[in-house]
N, C-alpha and C. Protein backbone atom coordinates (compact mmCIF):
# COMPACT_ATOMS: atom_id res chain seq x y z
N UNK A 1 -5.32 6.65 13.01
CA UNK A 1 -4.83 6.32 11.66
C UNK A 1 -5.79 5.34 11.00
N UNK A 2 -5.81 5.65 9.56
CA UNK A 2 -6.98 4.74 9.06
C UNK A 2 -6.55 3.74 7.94
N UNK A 3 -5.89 2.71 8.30
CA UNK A 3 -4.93 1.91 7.16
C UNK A 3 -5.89 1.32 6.53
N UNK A 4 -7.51 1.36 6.34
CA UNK A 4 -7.95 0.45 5.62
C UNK A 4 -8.09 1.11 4.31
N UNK A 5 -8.36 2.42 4.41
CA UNK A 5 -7.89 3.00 2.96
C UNK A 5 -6.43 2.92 2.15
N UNK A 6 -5.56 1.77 2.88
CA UNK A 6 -4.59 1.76 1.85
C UNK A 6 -4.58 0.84 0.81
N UNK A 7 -5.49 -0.01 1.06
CA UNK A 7 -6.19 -1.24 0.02
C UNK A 7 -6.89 -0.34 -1.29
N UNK A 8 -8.16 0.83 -0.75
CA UNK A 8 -8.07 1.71 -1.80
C UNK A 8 -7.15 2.33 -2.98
N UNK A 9 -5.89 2.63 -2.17
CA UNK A 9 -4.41 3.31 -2.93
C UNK A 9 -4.45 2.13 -3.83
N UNK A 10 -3.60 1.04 -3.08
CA UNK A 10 -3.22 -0.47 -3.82
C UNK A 10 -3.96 -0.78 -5.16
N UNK A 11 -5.00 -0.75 -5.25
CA UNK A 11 -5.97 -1.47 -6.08
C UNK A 11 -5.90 -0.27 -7.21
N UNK A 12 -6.33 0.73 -6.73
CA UNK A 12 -5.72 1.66 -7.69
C UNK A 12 -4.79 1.91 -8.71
N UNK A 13 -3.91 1.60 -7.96
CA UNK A 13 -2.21 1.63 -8.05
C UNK A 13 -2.26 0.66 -9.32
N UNK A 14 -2.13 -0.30 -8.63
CA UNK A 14 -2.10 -1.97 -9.63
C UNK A 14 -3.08 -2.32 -10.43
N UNK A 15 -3.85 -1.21 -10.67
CA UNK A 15 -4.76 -1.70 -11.98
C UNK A 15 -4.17 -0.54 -13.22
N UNK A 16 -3.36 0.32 -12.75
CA UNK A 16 -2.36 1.50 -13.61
C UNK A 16 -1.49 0.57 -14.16
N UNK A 17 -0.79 0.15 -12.99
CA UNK A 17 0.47 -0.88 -13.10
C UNK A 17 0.47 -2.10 -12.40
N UNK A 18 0.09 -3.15 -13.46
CA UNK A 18 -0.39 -4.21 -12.94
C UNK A 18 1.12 -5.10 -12.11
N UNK A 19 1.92 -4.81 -13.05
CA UNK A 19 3.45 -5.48 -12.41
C UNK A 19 3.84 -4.32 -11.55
N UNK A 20 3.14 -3.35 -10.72
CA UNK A 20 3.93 -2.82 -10.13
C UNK A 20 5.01 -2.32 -10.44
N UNK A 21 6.32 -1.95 -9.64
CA UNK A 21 7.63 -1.47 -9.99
C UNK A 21 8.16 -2.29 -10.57
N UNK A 22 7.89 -3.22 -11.59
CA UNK A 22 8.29 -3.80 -12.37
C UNK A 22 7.65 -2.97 -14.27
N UNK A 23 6.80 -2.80 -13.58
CA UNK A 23 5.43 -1.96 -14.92
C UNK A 23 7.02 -1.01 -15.68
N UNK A 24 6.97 -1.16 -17.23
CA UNK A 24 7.95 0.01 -18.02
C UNK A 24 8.19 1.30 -17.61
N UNK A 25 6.65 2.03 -17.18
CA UNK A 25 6.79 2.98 -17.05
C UNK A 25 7.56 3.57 -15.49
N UNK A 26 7.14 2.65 -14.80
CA UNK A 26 7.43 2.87 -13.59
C UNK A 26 8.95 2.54 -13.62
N UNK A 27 9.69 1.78 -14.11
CA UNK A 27 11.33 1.59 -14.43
C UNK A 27 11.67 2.70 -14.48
N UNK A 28 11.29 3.14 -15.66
CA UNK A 28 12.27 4.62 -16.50
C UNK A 28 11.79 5.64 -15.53
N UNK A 29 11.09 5.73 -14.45
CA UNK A 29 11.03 7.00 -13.37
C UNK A 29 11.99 6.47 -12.44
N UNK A 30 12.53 5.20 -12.12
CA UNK A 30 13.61 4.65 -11.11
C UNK A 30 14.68 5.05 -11.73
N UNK A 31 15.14 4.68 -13.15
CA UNK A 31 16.42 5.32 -13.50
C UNK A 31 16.66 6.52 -13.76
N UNK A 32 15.61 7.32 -13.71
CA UNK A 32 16.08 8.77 -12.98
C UNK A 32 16.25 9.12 -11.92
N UNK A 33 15.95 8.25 -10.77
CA UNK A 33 16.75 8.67 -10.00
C UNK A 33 18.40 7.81 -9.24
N UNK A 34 18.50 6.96 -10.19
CA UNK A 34 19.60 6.42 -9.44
C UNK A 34 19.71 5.52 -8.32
N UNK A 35 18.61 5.23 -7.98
CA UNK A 35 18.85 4.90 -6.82
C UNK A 35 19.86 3.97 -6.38
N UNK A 36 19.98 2.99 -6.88
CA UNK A 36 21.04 1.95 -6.96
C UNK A 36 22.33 2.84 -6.97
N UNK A 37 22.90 3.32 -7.54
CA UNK A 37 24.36 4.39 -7.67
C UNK A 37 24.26 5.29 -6.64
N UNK A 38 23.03 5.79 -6.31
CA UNK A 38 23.66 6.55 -5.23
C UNK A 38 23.51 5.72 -4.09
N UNK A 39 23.28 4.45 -3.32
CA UNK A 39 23.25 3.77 -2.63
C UNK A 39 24.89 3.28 -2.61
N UNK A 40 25.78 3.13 -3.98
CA UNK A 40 26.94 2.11 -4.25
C UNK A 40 27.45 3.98 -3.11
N UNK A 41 27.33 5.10 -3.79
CA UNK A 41 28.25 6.16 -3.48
C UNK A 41 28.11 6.40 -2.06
N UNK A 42 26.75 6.26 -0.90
CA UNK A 42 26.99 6.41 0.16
C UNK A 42 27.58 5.35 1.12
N UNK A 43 27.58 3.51 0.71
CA UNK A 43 27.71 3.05 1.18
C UNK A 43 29.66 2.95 1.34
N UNK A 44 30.11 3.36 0.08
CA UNK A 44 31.83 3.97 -0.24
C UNK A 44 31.95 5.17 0.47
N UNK A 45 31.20 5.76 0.84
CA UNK A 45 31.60 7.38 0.90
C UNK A 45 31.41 7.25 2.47
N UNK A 46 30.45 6.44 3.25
CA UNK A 46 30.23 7.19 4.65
C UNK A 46 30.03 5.99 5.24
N UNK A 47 30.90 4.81 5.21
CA UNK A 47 31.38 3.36 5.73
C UNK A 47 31.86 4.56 7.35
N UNK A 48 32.56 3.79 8.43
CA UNK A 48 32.67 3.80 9.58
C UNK A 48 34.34 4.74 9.14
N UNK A 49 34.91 3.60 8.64
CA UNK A 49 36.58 3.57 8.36
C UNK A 49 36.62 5.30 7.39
N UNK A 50 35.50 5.41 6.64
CA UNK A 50 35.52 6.83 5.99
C UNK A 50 35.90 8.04 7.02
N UNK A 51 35.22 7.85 8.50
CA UNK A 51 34.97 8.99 9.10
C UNK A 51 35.94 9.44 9.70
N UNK A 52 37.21 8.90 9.13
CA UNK A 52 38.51 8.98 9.49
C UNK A 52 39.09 10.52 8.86
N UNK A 53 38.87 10.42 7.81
CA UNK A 53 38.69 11.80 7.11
C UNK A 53 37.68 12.75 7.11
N UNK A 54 37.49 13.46 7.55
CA UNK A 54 36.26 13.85 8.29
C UNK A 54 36.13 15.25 6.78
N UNK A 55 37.24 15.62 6.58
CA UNK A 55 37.53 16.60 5.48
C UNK A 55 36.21 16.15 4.15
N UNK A 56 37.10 14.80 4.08
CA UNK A 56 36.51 13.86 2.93
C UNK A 56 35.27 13.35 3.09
N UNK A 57 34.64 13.02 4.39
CA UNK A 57 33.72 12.97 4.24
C UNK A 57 32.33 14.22 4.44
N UNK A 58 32.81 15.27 4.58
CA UNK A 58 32.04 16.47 4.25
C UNK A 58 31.57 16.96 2.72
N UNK A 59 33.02 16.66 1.97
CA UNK A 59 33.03 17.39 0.37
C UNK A 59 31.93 15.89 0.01
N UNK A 60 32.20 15.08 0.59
CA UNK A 60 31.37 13.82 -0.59
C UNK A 60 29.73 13.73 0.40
N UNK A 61 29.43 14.26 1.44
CA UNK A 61 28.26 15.09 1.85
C UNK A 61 27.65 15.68 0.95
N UNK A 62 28.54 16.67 0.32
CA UNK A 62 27.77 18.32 -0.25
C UNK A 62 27.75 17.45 -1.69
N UNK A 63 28.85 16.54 -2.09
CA UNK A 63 28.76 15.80 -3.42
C UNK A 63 26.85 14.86 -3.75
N UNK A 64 26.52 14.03 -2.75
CA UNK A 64 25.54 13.42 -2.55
C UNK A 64 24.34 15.06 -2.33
N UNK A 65 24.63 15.46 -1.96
CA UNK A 65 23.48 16.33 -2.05
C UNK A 65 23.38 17.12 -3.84
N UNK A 66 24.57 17.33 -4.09
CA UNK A 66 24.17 17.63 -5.39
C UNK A 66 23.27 16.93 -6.53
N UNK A 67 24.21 15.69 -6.19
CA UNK A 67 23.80 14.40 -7.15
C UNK A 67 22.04 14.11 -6.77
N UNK A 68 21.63 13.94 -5.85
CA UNK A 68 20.39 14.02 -5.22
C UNK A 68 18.97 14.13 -5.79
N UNK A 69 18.75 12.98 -6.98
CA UNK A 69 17.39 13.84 -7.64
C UNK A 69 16.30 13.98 -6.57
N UNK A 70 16.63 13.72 -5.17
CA UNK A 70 15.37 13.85 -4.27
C UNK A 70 15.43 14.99 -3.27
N UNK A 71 16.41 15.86 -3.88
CA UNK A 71 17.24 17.05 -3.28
C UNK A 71 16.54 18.04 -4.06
N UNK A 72 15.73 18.93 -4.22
CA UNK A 72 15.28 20.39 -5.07
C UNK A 72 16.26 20.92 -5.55
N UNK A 73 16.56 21.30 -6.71
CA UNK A 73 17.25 22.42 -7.22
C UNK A 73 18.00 23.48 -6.29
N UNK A 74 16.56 24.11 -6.10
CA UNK A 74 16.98 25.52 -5.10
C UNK A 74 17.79 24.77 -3.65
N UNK A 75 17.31 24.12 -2.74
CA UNK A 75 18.08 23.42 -1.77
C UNK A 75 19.73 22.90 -2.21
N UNK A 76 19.67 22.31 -3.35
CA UNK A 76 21.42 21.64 -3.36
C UNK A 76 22.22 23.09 -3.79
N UNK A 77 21.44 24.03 -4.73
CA UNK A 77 22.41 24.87 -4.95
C UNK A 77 22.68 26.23 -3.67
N UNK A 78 21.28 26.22 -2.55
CA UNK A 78 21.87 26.76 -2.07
C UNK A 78 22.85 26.32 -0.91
N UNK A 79 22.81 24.74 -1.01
CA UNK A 79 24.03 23.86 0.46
C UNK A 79 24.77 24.34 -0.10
N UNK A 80 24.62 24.05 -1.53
CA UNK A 80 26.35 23.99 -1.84
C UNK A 80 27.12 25.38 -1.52
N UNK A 81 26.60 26.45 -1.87
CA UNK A 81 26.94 28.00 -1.27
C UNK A 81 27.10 28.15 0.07
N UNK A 82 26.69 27.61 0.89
CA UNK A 82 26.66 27.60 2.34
C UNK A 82 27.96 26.76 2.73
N UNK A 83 27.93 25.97 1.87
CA UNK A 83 29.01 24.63 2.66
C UNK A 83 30.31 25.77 2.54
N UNK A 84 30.36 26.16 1.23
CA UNK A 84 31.70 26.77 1.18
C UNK A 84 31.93 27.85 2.42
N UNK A 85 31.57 28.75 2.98
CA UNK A 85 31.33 29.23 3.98
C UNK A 85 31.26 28.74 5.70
N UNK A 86 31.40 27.61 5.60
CA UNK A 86 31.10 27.13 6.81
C UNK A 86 32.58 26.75 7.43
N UNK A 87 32.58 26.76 8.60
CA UNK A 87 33.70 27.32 9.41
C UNK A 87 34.90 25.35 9.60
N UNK A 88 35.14 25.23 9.65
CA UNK A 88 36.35 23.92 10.06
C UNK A 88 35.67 23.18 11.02
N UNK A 89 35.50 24.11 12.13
CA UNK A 89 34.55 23.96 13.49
C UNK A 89 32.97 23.08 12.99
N UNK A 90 32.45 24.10 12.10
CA UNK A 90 31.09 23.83 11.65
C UNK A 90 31.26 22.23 10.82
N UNK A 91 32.11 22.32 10.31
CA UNK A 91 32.08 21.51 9.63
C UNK A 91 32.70 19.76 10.27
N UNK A 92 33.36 19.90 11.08
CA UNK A 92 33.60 18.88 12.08
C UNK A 92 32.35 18.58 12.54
N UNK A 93 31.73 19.33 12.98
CA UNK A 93 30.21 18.90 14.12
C UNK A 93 29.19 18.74 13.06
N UNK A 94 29.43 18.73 12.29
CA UNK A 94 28.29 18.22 11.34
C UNK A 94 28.89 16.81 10.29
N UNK A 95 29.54 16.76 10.50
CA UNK A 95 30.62 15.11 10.24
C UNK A 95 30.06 14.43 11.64
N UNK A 96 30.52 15.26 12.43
CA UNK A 96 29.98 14.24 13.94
C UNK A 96 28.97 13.81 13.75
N UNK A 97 28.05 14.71 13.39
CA UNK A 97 26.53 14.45 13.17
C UNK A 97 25.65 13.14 12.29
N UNK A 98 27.01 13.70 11.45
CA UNK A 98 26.36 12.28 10.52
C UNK A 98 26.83 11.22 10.55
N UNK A 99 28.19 10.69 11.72
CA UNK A 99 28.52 9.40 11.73
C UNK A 99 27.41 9.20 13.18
N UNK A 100 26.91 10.23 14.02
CA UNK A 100 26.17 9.84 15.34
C UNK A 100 25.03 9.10 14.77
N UNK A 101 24.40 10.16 13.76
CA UNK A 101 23.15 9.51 13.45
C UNK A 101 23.32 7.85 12.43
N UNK A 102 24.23 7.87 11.65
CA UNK A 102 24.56 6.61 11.21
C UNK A 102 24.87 5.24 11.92
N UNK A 103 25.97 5.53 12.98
CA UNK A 103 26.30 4.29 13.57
C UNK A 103 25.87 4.67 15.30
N UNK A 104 25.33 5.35 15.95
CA UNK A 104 25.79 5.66 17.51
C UNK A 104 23.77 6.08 17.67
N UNK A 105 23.97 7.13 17.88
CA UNK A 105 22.90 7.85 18.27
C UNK A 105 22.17 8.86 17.22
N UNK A 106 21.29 8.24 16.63
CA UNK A 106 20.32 8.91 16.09
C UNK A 106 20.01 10.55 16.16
N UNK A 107 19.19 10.45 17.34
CA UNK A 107 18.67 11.91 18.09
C UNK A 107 19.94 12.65 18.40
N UNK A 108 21.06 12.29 18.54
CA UNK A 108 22.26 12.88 18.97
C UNK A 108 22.54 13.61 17.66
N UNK A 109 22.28 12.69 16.50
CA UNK A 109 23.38 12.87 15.26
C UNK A 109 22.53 14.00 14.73
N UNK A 110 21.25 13.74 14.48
CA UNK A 110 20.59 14.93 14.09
C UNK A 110 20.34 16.04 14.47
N UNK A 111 20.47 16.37 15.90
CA UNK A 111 20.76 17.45 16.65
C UNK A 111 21.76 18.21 15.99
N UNK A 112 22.71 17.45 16.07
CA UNK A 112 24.26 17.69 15.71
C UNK A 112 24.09 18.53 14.52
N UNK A 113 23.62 17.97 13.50
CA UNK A 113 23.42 18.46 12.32
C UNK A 113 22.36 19.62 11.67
N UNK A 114 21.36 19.57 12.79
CA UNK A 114 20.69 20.88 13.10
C UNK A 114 21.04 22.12 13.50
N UNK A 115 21.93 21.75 14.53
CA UNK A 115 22.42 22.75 15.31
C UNK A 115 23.83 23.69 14.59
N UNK A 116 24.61 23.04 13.46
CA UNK A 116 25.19 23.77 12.00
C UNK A 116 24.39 24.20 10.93
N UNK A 117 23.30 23.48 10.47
CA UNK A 117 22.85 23.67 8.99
C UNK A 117 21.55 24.93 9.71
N UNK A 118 21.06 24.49 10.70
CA UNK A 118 20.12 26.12 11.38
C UNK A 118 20.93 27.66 10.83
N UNK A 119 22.24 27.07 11.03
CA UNK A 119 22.61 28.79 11.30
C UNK A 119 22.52 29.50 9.47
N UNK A 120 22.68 28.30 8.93
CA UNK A 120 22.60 29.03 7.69
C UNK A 120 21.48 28.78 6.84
N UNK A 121 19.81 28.80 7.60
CA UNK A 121 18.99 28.63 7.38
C UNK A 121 18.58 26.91 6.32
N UNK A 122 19.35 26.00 6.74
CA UNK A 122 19.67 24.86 6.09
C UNK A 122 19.08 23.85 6.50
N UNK A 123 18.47 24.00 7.48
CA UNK A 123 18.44 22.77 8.32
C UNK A 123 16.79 22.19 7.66
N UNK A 124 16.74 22.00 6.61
CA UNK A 124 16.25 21.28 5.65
C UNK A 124 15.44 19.52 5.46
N UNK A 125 14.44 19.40 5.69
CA UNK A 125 13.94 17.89 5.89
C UNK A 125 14.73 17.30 4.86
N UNK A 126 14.76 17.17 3.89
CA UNK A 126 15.28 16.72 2.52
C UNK A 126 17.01 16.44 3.32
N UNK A 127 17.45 17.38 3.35
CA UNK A 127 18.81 17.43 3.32
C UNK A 127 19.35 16.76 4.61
N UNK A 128 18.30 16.70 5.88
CA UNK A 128 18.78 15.92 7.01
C UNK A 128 18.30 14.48 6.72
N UNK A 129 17.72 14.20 5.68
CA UNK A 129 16.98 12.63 5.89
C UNK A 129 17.83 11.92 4.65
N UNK A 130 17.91 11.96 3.40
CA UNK A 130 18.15 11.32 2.53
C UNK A 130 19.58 10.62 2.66
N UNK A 131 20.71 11.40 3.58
CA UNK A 131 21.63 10.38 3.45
C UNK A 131 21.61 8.77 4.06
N UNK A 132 20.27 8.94 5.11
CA UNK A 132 20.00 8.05 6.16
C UNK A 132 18.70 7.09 5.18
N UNK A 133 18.18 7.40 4.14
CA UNK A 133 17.13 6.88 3.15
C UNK A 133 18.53 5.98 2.19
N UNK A 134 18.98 6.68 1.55
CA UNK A 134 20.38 6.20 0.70
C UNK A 134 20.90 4.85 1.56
N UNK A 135 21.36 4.85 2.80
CA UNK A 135 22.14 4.29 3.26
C UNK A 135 21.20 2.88 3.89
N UNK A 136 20.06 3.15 4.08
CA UNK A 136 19.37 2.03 4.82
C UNK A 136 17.81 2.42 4.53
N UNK A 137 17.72 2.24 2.93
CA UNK A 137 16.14 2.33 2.67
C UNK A 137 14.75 1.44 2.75
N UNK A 138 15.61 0.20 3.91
CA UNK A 138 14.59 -0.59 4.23
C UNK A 138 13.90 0.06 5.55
N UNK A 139 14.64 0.50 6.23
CA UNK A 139 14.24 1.26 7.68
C UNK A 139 13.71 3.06 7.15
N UNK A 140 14.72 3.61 6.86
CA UNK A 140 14.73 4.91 6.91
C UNK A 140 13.74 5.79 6.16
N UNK A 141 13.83 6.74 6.36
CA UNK A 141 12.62 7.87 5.25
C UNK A 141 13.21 9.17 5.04
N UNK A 142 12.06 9.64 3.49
CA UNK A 142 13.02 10.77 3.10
C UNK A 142 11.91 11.82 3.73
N UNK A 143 11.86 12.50 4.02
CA UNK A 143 11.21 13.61 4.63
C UNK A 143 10.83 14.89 3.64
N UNK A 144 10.13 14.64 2.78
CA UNK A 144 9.80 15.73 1.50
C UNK A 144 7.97 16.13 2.21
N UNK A 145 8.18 17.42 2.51
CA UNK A 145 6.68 18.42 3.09
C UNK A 145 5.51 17.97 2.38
N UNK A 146 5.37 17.84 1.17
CA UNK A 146 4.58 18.14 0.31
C UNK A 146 3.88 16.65 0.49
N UNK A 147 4.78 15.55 0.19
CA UNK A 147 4.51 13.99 0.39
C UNK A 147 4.20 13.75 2.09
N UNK A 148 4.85 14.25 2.47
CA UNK A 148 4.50 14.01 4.26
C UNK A 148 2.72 14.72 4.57
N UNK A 149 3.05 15.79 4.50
CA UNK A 149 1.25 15.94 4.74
C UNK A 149 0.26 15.40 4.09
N UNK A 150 0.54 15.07 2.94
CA UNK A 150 -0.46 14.19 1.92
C UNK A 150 -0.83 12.78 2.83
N UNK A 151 0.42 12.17 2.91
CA UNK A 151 0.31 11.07 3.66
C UNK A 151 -0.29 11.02 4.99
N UNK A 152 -0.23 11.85 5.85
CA UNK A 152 -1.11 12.15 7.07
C UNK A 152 -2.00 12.55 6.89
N UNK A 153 -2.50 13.37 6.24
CA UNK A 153 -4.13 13.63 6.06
C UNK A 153 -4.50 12.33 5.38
N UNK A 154 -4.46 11.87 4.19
CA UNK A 154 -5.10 10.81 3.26
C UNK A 154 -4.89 9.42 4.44
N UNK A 155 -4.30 9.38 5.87
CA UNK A 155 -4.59 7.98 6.83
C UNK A 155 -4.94 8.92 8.17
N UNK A 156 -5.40 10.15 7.91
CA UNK A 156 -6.27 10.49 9.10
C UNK A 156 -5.59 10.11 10.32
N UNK A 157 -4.05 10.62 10.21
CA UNK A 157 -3.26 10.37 11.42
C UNK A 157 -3.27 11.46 12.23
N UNK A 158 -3.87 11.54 13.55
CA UNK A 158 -3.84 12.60 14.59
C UNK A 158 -3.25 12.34 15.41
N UNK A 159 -2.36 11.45 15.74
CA UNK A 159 -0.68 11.04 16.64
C UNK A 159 -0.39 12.03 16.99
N UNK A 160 0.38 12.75 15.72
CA UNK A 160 0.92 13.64 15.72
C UNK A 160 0.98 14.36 14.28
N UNK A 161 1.80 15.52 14.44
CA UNK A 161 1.33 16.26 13.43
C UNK A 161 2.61 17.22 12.82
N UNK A 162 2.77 17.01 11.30
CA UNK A 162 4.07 17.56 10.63
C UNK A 162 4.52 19.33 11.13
N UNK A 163 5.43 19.24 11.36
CA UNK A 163 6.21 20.43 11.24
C UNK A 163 7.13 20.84 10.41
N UNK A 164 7.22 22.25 10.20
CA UNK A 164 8.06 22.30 8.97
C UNK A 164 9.78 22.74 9.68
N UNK A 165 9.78 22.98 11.05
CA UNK A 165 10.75 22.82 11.82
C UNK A 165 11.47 21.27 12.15
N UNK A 166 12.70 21.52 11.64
CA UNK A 166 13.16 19.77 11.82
C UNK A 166 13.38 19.34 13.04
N UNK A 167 12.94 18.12 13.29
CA UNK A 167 13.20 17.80 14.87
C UNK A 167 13.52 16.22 14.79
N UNK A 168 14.11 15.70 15.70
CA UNK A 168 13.90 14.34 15.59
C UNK A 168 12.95 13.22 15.94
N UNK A 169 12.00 13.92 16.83
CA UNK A 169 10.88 13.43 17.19
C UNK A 169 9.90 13.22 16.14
N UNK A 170 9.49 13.93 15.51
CA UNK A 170 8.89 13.83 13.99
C UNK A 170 9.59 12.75 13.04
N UNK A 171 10.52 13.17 13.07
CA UNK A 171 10.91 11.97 12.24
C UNK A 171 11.12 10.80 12.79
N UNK A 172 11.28 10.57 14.07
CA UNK A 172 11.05 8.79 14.06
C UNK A 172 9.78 8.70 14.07
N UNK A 173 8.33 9.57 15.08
CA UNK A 173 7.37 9.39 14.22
C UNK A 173 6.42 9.00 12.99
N UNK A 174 7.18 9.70 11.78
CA UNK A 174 7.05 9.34 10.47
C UNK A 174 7.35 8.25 10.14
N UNK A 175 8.73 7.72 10.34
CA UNK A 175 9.41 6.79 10.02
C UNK A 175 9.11 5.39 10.70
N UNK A 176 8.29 5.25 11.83
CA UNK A 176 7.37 4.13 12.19
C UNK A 176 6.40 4.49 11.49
N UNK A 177 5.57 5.31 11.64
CA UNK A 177 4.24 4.85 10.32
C UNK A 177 4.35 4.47 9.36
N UNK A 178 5.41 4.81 8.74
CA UNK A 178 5.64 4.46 6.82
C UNK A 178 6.12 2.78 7.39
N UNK A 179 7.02 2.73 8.17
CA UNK A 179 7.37 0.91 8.20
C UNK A 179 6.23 0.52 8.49
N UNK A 180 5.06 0.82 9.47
CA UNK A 180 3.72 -0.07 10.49
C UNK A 180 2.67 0.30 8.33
N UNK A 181 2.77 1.26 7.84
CA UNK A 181 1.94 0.70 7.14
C UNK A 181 2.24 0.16 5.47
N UNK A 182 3.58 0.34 5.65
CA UNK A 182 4.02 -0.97 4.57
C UNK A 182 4.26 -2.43 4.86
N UNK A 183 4.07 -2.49 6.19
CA UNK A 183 4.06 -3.73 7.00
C UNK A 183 2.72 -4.44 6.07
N UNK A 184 1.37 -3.50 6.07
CA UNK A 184 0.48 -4.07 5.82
C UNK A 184 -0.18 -3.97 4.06
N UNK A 185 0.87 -3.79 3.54
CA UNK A 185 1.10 -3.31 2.12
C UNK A 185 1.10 -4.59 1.08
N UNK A 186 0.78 -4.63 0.20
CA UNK A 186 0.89 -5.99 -0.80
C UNK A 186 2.43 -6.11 -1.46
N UNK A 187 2.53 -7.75 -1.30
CA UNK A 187 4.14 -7.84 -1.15
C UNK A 187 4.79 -6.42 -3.10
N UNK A 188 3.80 -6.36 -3.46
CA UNK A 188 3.89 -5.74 -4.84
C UNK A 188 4.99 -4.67 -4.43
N UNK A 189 4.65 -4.05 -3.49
CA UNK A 189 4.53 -2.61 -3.11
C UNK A 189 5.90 -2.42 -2.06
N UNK A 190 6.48 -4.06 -1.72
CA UNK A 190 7.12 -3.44 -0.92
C UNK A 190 8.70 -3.82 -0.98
N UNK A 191 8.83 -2.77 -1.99
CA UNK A 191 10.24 -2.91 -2.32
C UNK A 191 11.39 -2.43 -1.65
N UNK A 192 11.34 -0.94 -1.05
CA UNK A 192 11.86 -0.13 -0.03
C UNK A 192 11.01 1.20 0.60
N UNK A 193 11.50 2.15 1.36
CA UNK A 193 10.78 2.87 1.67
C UNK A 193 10.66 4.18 0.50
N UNK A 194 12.05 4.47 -0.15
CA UNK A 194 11.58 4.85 -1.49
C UNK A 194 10.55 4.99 -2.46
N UNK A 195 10.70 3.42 -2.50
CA UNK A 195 9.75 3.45 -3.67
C UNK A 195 8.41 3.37 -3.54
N UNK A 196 8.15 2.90 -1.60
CA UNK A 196 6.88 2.50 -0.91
C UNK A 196 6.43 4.32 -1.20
N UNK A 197 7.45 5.30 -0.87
CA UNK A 197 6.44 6.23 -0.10
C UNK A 197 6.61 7.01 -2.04
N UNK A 198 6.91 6.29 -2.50
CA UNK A 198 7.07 7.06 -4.19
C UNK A 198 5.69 6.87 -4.43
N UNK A 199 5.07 5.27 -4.21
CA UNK A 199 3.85 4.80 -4.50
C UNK A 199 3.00 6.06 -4.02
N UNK A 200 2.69 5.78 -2.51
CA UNK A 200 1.78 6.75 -1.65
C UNK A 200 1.55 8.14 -2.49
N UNK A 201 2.82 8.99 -2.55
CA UNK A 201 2.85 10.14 -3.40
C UNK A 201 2.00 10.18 -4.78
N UNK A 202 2.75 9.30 -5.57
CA UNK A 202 1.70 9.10 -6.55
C UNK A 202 0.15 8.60 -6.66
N UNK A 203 0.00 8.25 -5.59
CA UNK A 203 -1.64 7.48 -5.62
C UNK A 203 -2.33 8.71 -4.39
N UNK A 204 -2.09 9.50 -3.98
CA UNK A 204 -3.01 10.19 -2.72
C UNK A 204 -3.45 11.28 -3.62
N UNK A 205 -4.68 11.30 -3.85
CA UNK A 205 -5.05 12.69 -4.89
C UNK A 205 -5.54 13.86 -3.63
């Protein structure tokens, strides 16, 4: 990995926008996406005491994926078609899934949630990562293809290497590099992993 080219990005970056995510322009791209509101809706929606309703916390699942500006079009509209279809059964083990990976076991929870959203060709980076970005975007990451390979090629990371098959190994992968190199990021830059890997996206030509 080659973090000294991220001083390149930076300097870049902050001579566009000298205040950083503070810069006008860079605001009015944050309030499109919400982030703040959809943070208030997962932290109400998928608390511990929620998973009591397991019903309720499925529909406000497929709800957050709609709402989702970091969700594609084509992806939320086709969960949402799928969800309706999905069996009581299916839909329990993928509640499991997402209180494992929230409060218990990670690798457990995402399994969990692979092993339902697979069958209906779902099992989606976007759609397995963002509730876990929403809920704890100082740690977590959103898993978008397009931004993930950019980011590994442009730091010449040969660790390891993206798949477009979801796994959980990849993603804690990912998800230590983006923390190890916002670790070494200018305090400008380091607001969450959001907006860290929003930067990256926008600055890797």
């Amino acid at each position: 990995m080659n973090l000294t080219k991220l001083e390149n990005l930076e300097n870049e970056f902050l001579m566009v926008y000298p205040e950083g995510f503070e810069s006008p322009e860079l605001a009015e791209i944050a309030k499109k996406h919400k982030m703040g509101k959809m943070q208030e809706f997962v932290k109400s929606n998928f608390s511990k005491d929620c998973f009591n309703e397991p019903q309720e916390v499925f529909e406000n699942f497929v709800k957050l994926i709609s709402k989702s500006s970091l969700v594609s079009v084509f992806e939320k509209t086709k969960f949402r078609n799928e969800a309706k279809v999905m069996t009581s059964e299916e839909k329990e083990i993928l509640v499991k899934g997402l209180y494992e990976f929230l409060y218990v076991d990670q690798e457990l929870g995402f399994n969990k949630q692979i092993s339902v959203l697979i069958k209906y060709k779902m099992a989606k980076w976007p759609i397995l990562t963002v509730l876990g970005l929403y809920m704890d975007p100082d740690t977590e990451v959103l898993v978008k293809p397009t931004t993930v390979k950019g980011i590994l090629s442009y730091f010449e990371v040969d660790e390891f290497k993206y798949t477009s098959k979801a796994n959980f190994e990849f993603y804690d992968q990912y998800r230590q590099l983006i923390n190890e190199i916002k670790v070494e990021a200018s305090e400008h830059l380091k607001i969450d992993n959001a907006a860290f890997c929003g930067f990256l996206m926008m600055s890797i030509k």
